[in-house]
Protein backbone atom coordinates (compact mmCIF):
# COMPACT_ATOMS: atom_id res chain seq x y z
CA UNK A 1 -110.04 137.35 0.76
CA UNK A 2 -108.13 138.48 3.94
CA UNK A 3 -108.16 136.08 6.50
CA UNK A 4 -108.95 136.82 10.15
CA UNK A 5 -107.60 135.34 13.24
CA UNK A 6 -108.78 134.93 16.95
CA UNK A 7 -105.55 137.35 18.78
CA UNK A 8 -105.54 134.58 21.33
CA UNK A 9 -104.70 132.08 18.04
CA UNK A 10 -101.96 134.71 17.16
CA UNK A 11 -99.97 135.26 20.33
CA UNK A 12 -100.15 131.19 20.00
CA UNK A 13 -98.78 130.45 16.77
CA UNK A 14 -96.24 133.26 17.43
CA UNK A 15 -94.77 131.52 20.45
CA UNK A 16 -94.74 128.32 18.67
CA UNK A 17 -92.64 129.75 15.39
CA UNK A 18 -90.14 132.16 18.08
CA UNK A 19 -89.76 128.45 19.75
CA UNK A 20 -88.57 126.63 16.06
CA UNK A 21 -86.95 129.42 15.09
CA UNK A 22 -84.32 129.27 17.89
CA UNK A 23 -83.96 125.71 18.15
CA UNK A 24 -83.42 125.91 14.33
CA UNK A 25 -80.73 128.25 14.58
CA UNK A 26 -79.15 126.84 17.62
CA UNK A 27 -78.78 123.58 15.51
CA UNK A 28 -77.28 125.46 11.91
CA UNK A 29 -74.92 127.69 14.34
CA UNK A 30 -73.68 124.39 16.52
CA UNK A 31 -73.19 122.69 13.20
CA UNK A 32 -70.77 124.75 11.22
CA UNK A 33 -69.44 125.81 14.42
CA UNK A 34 -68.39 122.18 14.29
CA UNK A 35 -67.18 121.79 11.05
CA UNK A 36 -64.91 124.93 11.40
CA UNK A 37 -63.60 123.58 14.65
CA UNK A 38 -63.79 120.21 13.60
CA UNK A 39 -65.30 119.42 17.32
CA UNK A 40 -68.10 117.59 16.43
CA UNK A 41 -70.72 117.49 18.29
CA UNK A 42 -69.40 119.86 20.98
CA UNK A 43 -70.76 123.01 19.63
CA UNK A 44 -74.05 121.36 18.15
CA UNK A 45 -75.16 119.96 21.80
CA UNK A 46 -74.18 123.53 24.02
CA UNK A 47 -75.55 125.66 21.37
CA UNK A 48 -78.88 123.47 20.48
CA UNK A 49 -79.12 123.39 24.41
CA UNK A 50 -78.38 126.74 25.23
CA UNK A 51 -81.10 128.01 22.32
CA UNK A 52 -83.60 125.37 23.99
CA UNK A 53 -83.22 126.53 27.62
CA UNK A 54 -83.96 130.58 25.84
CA UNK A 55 -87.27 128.94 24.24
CA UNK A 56 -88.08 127.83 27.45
CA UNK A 57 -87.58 130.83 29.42
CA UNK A 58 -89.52 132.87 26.74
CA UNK A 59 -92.23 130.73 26.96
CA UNK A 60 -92.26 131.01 30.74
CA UNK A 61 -91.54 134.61 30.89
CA UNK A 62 -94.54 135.44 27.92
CA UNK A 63 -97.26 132.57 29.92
CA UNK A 64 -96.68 134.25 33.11
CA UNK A 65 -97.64 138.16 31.20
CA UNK A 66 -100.13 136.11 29.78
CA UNK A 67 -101.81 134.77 32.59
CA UNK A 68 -101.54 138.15 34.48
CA UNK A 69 -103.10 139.97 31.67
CA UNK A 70 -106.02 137.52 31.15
CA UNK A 71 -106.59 137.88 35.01
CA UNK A 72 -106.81 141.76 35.35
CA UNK A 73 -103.79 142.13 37.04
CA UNK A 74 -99.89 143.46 35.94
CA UNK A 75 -97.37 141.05 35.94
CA UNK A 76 -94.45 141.43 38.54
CA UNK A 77 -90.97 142.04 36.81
CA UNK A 78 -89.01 141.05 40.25
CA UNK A 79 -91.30 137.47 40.50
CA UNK A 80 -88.75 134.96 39.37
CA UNK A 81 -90.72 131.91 40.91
């Protein structure tokens, strides 16, 4: 039995897993970065960080298209408000 989906519930849950997924990595990257450098937790905090602030700006970047779309309009590539 397939199962459906609202594509409003999609673009949702996809945001939410390309979110984990790069905060996950960020932290398994920092870690052994760490353990090879033995700089503990140097690597884990600027790479964890650096994946969170990319999340972010996804987020903000795809809500923004969003928004645009649901409002009849085209996003503007040069708006970096």
């Amino acid at each position: 039995m397939p199962v459906t989906m609202r594509p409003e519930t999609a673009r949702a849950l996809g945001l939410a897993w390309g979110f984990g997924w790069r905060i996950a990595a960020g932290l398994a990257l920092g870690y052994y970065l760490d353990l090879w450098m033995g700089t503990a937790p140097l690597w884990l905090f600027v790479v964890t960080m650096g994946s969170f602030v990319a999340g972010v700006s996804e987020f903000v970047r795809l809500s923004r298209s969003e928004t645009a779309r649901t409002r009849g309009s085209d996003p503007d590539p040069s708006d970096t408000r």
